[in-house]
Protein backbone atom coordinates (compact mmCIF):
# COMPACT_ATOMS: atom_id res chain seq x y z
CA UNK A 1 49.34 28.63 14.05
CA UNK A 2 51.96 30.79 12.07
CA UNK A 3 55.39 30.71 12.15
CA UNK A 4 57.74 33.89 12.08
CA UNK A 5 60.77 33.59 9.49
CA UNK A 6 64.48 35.31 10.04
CA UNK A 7 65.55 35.66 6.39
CA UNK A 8 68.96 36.58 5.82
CA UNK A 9 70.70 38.65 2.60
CA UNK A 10 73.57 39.02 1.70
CA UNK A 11 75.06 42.62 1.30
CA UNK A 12 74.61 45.74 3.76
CA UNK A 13 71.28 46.15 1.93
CA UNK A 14 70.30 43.46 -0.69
CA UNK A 15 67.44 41.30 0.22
CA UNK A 16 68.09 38.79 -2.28
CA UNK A 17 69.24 34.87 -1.75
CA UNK A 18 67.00 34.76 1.21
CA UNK A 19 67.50 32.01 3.38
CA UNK A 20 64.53 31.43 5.73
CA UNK A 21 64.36 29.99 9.30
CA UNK A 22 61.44 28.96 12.00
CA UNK A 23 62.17 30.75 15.27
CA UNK A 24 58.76 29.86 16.68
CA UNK A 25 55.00 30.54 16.74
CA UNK A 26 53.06 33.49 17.76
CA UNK A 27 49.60 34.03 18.99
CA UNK A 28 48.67 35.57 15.84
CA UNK A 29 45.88 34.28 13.80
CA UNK A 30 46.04 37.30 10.96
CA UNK A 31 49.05 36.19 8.66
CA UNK A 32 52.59 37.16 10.86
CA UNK A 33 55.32 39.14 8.88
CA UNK A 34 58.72 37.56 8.59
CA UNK A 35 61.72 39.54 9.84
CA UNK A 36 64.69 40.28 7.41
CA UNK A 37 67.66 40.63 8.33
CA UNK A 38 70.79 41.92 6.42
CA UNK A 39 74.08 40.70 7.12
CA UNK A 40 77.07 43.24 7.19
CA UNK A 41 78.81 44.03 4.27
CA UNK A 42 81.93 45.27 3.67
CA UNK A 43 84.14 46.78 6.96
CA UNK A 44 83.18 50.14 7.03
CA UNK A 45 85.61 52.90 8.66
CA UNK A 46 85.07 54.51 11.77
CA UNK A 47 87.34 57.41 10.87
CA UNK A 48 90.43 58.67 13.85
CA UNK A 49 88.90 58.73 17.06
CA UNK A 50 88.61 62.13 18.56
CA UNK A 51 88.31 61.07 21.86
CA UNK A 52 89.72 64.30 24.02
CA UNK A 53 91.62 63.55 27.30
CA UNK A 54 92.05 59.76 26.25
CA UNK A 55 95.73 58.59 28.18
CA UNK A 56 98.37 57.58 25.91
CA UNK A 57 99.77 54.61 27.01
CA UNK A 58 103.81 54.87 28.47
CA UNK A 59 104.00 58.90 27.52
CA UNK A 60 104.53 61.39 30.67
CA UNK A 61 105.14 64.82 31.54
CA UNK A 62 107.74 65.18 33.66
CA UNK A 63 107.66 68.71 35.75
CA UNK A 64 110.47 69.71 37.72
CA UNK A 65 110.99 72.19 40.96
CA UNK A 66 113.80 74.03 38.70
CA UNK A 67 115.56 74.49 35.40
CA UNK A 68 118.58 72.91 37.17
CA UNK A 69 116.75 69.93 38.45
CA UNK A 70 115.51 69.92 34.94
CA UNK A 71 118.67 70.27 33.07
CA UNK A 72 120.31 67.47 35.39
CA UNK A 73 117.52 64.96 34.90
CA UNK A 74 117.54 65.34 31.09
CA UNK A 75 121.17 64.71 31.04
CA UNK A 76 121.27 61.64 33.07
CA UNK A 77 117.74 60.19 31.40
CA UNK A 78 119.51 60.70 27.91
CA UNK A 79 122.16 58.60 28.90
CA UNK A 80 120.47 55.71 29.77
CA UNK A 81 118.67 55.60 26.55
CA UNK A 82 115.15 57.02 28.09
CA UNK A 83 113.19 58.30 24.90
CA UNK A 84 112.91 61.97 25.75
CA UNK A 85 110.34 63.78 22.91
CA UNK A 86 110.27 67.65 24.44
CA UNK A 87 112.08 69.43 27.20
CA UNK A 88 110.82 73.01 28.04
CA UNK A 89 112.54 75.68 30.28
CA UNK A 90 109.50 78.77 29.84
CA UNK A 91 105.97 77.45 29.65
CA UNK A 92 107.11 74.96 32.72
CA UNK A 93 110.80 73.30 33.57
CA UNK A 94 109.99 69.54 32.48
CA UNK A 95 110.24 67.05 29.82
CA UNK A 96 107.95 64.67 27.68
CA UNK A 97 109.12 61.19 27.54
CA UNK A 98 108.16 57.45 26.81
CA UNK A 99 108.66 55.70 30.48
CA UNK A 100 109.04 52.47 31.15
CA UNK A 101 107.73 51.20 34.51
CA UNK A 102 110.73 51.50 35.47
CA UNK A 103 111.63 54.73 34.70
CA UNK A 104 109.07 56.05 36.05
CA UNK A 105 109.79 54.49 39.68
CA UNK A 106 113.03 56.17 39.22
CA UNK A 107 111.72 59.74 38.62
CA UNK A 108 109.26 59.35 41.40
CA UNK A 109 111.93 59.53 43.70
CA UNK A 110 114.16 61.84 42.29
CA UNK A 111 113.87 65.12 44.69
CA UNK A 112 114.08 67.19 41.45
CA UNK A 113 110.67 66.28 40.15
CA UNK A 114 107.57 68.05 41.30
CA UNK A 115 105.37 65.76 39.22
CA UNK A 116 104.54 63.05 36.59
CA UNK A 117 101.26 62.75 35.14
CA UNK A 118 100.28 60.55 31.62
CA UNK A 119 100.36 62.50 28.23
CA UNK A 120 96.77 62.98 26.77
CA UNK A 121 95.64 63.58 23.52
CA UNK A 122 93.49 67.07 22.99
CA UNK A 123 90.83 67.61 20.26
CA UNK A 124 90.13 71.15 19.30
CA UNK A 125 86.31 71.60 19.70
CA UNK A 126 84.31 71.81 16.39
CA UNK A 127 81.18 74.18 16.56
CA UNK A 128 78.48 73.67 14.06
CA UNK A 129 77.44 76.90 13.06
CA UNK A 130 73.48 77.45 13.13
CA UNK A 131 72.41 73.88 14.29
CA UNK A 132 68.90 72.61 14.56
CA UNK A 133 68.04 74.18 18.03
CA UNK A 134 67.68 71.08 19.86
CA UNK A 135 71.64 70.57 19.48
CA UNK A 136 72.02 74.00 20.23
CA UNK A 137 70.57 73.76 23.63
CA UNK A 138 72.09 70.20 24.62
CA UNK A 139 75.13 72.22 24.53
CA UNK A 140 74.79 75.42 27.40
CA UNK A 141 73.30 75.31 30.95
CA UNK A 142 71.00 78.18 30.56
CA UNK A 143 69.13 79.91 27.43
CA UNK A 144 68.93 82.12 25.53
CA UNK A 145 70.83 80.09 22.32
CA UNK A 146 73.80 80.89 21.28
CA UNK A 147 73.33 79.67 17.57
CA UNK A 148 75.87 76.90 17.69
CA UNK A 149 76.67 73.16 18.75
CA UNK A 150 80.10 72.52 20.07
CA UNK A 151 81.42 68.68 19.94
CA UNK A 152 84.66 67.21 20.88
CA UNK A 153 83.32 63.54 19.53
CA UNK A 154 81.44 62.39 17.28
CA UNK A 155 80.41 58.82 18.57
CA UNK A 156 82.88 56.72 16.53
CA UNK A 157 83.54 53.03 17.12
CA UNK A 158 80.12 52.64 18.57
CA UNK A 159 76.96 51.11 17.46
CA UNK A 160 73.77 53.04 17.35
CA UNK A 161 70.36 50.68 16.64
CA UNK A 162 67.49 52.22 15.99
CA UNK A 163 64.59 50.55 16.48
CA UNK A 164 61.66 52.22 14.13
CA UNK A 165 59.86 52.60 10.67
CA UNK A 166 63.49 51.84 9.05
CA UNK A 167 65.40 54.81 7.30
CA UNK A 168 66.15 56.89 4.34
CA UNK A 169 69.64 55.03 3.05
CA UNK A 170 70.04 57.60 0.07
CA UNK A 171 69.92 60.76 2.38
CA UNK A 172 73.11 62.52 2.53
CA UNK A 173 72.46 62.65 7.13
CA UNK A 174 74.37 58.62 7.02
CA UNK A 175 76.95 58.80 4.67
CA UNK A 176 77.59 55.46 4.41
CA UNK A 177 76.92 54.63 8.06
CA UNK A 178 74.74 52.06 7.74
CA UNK A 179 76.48 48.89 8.36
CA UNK A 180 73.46 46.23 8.66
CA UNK A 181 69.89 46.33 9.11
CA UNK A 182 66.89 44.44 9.52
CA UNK A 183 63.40 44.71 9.01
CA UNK A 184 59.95 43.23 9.63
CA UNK A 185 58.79 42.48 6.28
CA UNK A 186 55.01 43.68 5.96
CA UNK A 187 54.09 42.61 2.62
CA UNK A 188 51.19 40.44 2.21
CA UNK A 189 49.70 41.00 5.95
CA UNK A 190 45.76 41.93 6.20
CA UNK A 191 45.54 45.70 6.24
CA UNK A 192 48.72 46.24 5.11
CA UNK A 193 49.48 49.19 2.78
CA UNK A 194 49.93 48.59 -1.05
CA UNK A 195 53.37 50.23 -0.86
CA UNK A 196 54.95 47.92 1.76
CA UNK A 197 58.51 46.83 0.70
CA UNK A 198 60.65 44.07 1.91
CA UNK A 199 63.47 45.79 2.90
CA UNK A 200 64.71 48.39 5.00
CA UNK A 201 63.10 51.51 3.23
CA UNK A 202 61.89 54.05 5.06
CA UNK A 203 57.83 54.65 4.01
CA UNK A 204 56.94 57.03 6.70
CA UNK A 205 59.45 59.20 7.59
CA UNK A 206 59.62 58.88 11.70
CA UNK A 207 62.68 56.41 11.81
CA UNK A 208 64.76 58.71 9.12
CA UNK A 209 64.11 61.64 11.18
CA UNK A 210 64.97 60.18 14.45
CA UNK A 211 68.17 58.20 13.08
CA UNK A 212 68.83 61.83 11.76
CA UNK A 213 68.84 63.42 15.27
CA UNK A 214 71.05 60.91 16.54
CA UNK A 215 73.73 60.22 14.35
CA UNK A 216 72.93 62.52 11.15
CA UNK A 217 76.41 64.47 10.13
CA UNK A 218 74.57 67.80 10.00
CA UNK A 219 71.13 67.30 12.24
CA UNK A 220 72.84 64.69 14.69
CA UNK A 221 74.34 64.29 17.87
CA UNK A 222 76.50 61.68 17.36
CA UNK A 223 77.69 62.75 13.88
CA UNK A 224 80.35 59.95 13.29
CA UNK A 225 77.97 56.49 14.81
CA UNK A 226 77.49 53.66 13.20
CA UNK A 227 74.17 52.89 12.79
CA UNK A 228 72.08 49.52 12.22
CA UNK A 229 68.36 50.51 11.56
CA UNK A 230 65.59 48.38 13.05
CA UNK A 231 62.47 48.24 10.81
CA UNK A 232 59.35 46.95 12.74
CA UNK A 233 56.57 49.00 11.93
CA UNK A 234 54.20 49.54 8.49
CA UNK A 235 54.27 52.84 6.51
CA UNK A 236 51.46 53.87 8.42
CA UNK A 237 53.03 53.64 11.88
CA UNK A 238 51.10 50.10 13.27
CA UNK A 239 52.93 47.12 14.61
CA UNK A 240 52.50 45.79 17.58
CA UNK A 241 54.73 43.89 20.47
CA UNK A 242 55.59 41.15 18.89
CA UNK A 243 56.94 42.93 16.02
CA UNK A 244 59.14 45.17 18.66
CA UNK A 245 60.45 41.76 20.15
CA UNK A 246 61.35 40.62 16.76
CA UNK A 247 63.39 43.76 16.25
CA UNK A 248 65.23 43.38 19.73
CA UNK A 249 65.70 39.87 18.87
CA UNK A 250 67.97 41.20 16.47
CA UNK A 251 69.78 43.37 18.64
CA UNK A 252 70.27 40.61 20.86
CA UNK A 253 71.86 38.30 18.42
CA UNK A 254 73.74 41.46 15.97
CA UNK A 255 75.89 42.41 19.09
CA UNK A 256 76.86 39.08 20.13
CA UNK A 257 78.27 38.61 16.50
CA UNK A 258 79.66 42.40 16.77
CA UNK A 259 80.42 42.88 20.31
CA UNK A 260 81.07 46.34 21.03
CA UNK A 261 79.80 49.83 22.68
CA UNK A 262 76.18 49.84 21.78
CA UNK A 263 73.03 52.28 22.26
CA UNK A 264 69.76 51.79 21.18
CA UNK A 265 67.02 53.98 20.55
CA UNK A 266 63.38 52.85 20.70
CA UNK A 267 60.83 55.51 19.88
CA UNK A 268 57.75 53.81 20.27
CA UNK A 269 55.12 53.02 22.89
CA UNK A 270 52.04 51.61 23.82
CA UNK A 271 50.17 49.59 26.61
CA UNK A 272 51.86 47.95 29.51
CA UNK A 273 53.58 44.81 28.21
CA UNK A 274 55.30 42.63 30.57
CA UNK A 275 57.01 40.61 27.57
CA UNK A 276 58.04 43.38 25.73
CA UNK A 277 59.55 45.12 29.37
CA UNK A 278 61.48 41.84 29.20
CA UNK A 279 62.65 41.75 26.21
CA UNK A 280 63.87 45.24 26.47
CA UNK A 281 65.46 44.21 30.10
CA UNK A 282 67.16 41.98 28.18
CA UNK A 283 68.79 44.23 25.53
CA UNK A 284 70.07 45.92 28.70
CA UNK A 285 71.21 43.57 30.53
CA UNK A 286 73.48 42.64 27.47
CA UNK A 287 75.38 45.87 27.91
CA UNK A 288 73.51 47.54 25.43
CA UNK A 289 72.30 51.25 26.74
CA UNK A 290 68.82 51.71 26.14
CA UNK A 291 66.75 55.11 25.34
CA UNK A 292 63.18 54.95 25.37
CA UNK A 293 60.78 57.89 24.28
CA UNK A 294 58.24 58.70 27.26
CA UNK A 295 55.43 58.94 25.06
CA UNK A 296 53.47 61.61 23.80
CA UNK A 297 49.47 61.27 25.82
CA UNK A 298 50.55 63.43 28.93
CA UNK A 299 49.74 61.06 31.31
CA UNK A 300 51.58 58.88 33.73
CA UNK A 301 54.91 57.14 31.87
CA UNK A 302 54.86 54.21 34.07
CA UNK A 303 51.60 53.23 32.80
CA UNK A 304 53.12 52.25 29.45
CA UNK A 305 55.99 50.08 27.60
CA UNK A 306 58.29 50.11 27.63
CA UNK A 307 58.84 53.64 28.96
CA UNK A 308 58.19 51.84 32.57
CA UNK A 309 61.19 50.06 32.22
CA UNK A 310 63.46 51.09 35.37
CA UNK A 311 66.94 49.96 33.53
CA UNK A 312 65.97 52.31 30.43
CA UNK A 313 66.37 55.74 30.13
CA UNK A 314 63.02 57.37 29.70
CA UNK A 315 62.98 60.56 27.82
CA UNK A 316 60.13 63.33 27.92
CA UNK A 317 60.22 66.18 25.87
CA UNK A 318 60.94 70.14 26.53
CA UNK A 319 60.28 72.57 24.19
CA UNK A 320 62.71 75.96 22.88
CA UNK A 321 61.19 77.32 25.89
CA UNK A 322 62.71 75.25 28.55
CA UNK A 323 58.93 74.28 29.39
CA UNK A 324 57.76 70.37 29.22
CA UNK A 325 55.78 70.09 25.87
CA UNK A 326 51.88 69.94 26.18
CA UNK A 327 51.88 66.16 24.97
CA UNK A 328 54.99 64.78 26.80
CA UNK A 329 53.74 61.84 29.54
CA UNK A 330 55.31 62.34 32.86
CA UNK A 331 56.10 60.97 36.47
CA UNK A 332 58.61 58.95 38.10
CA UNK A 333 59.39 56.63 35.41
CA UNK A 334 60.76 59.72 33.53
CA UNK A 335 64.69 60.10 33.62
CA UNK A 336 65.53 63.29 31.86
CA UNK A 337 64.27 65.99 29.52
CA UNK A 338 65.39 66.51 25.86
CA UNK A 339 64.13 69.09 23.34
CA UNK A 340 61.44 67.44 21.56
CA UNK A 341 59.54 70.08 19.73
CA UNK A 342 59.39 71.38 16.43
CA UNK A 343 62.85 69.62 15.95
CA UNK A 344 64.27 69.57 12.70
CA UNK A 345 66.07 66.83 10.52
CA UNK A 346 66.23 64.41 7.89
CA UNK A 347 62.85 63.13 6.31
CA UNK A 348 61.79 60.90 3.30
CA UNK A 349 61.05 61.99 -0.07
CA UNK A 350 60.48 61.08 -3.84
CA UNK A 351 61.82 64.27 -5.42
CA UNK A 352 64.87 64.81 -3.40
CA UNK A 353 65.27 61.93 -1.00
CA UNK A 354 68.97 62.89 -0.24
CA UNK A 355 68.61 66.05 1.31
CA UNK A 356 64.88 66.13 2.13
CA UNK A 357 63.84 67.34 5.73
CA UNK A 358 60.67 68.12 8.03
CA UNK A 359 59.87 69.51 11.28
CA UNK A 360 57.94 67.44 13.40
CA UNK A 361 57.62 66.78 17.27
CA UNK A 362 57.49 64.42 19.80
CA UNK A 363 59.04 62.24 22.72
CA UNK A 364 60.26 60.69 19.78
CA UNK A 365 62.55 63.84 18.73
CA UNK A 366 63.43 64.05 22.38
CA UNK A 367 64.89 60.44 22.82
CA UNK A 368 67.66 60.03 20.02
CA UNK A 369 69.10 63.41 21.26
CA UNK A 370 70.02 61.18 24.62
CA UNK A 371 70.88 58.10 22.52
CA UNK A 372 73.19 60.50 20.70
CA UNK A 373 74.97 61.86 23.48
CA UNK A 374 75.39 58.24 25.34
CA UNK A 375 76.80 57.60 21.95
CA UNK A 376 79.73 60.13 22.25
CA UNK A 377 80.13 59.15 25.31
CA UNK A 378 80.74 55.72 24.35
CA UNK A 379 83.36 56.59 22.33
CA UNK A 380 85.31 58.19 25.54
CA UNK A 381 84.81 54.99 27.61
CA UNK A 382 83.98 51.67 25.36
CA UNK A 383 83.44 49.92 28.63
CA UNK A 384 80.85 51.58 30.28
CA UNK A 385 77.85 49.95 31.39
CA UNK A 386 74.16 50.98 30.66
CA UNK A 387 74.45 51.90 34.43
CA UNK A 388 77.32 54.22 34.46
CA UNK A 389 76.11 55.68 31.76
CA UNK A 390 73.19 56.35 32.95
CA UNK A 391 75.01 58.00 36.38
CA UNK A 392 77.28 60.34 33.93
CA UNK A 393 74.30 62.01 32.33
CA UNK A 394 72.27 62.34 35.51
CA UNK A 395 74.99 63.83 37.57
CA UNK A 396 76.01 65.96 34.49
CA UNK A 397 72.43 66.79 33.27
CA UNK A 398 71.14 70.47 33.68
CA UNK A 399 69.04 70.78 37.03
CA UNK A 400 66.16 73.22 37.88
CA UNK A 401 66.06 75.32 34.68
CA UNK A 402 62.75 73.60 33.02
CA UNK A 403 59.09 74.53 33.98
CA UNK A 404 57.87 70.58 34.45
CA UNK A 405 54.99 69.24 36.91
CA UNK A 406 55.24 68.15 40.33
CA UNK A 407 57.02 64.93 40.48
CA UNK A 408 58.99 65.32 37.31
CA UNK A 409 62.67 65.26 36.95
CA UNK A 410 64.07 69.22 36.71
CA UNK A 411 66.54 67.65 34.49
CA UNK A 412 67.77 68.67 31.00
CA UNK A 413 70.22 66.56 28.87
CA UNK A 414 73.57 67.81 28.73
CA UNK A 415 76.52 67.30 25.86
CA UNK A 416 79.12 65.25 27.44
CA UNK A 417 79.36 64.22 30.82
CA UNK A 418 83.48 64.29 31.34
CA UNK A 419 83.80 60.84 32.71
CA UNK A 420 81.64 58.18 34.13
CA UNK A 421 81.79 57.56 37.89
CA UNK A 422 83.41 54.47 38.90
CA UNK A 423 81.12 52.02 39.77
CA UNK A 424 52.16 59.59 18.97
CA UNK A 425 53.17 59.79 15.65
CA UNK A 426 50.30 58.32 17.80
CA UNK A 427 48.68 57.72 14.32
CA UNK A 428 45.38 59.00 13.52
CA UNK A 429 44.55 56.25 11.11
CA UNK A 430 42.97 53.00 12.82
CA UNK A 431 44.84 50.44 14.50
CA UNK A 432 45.57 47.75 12.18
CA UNK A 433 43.69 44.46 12.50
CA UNK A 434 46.55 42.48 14.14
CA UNK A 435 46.26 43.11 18.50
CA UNK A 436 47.91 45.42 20.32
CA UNK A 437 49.41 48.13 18.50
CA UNK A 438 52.49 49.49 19.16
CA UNK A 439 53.68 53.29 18.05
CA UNK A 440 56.32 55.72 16.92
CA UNK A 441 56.22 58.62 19.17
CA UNK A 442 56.28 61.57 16.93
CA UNK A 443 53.61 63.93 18.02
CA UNK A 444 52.77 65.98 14.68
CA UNK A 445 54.24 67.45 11.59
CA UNK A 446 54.46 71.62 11.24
């Protein structure tokens, strides 16, 4: 019997002073890796938020019937020391102000006034010029491409986990981003590779890429996210569920000590696990929005974990084409499309790991482009459940434009939902010696 150790560091990344705790024994009789995890460092910014439409609290826009109305108003509100910022007489006959509540029962019933609604702040749109194409799509109804990505927000103040091979931290994609981590330390366990490190290194390349498409500045989504990678698989791609549970054990106990709008991305896949559908259950039922890859075996979705998870959203993959990729699993349990071919973004590298970059494919590409998008709209509406969420992208999502099979959602991801309604990198190698094996979902390099 083995026990599986939480060791904690101090610093965002350092993996020194470790402190190690029992959390309890696994089935395991192969040696068990011990799960590091980093505690946060310093308070990193989130930057202005450019949240469009968000109400400013107490400022109006006062419209009147006519200039004299206007003019009349203005005087009298003036006099009683009402904190009057604009008054127009072209564009429209009104005012901006700063109302109390009960100015504003006042100008309700002044005759004058034809109507009051709250101030909002606008962001300009930013449009990335020549984006990878899978942000280029997310962002129009109907092809062909118009060679750009257009964002109002950029996901900041929320969390992003990513639950994977861990990341590149020297690529230029996270500037900084990367608040904590924690990782599954592999060293030392039968069949493991020779250049397994204990921290939160990225040694294959799938969880850079994917944190990339997410919340990367120039390949992401979300290009303003915080994001707390999740390592729990080898460099070769193995792990297995309870190295997945491990990781969302994490999650679990990171956002209770950092409460706050949360996604997180999980990638992987394999055979129908009823404890790790549980533990994922879990995550959600925390408040935490969770996007799960569909997996890459074109076969039935439900017939694997945790993509059968109902709560989750379940994310096949569509290719430039608007047509479901070859690979992509399908059926009931899938939510939504989301380009997932031949997408492009950050990678791992010795010669230039800051800027280094492959294309690769899979429901794995397809899944952080969702997680990246529930990220923005996080930032709108911090308070959103997993639920809502869910109801803003499938209301919002593009309908009947892809080629899928019978029984599969016609539904492609779409930027930004407005507002939310009220209520296999299947490896080729062998499995490694440890049970079942859990996946990244990347389906091949080009």
């Amino acid at each position: 019997m083995h026990t599986k150790n939480v060791r904690i560091a101090a610093g965002v990344l350092s993996l020194a002073a470790l402190l190690v705790v029992a959390v309890g024994p696994t089935s395991n009789a192969a040696s068990v890796p011990a799960v590091a995890v980093a505690q946060p460092g310093p308070s990193t910014s989130l930057g202005t938020s450019n949240s469009a439409f968000t109400a400013l609290t107490a400022q109006y826009i006062v419209r009147f019937k006519t200039e004299r109305g206007l003019n009349q108003t203005v005087a009298d509100e003036l006099r009683v020391g009402t904190d009057v910022t604009d008054v127009w007489s072209h564009a429209i006959d009104g005012f901006a102000a700063t109302l109390s509540t009960t100015d504003l029962a006042r100008l309700r019933n002044d005759p004058d006034v034809a109507s009051i609604q709250r101030d909002n702040v606008v962001t300009a749109a930013v449009d990335q010029i020549s984006p990878p194409w899978g942000l280029d799509r997310i962002d129009q109804r109907t092809l062909p491409l118009n060679g750009g990505y257009s964002y109002t927000t950029v996901g900041s103040g929320v969390t992003a986990y990513v639950v994977d091979t861990g990341i590149n931290t020297a690529h230029t994609e996270f500037n900084a981003r990367i608040v904590r981590s924690a990782f599954v330390d592999f060293t030392g366990v039968p069949g493991a590779s020779a250049s397994e490190t204990a921290d939160i290194e990225d040694c294959n390349g799938h969880g850079t890429h994917v944190a990339a498409t997410l919340g990367g500045t120039v390949y992401g989504v979300a290009k303003d996210v915080s994001l707390v990678p999740v390592k729990v698989f080898q460099c070769d791609g193995s792990s297995n569920d309870s190295d997945i549970i491990s990781g969302l054990d994490f999650v679990l106990s990171d956002h209770a000590a950092h409460p706050g709008p949360a996604v997180a991305n999980l990638s992987l896949g394999g055979s129908l696990s009823t404890s790790l559908d549980t533990a994922v259950a879990n995550v959600i039922a925390d408040g935490i929005t969770v996007v799960v890859a569909a997996g890459n075996d074109n076969v039935d979705a439900c017939n694997q974990s945790p993509a059968d998870v109902t709560a989750a959203i379940t994310v096949a993959a569509s290719n430039i084409s608007d047509h479901a990729a070859s690979f992509t699993n399908h059926g009931s349990c899938v939510d939504i499309f989301a380009p997932g071919v031949s997408i492009l973004s950050a990678w791992i590298g010795t010669s230039t790991p800051a800027t280094a970059s492959n294309v690769i494919s899979g429901t794995s590409m397809a899944a952080p482009h969702v997680a990246g998008v529930v990220a923005r709209l996080l930032e709108l509406t911090p308070a959103a459940t997993p639920a809502e969420i869910w109801t803003a992208l499938d209301t919002t999502a593009t309908v009947g434009v892809l080629s899928v099979g019978v029984g599969d959602p016609n539904k492609l991801l779409y930027r930004l939902p407005p507002i939310v309604p009220s209520p296999s990198f299947f490896v080729t190698i062998p499995s490694a010696p440890r049970g079942l094996v859990v996946r990244p979902l990347n389906e091949s390099a080009t």
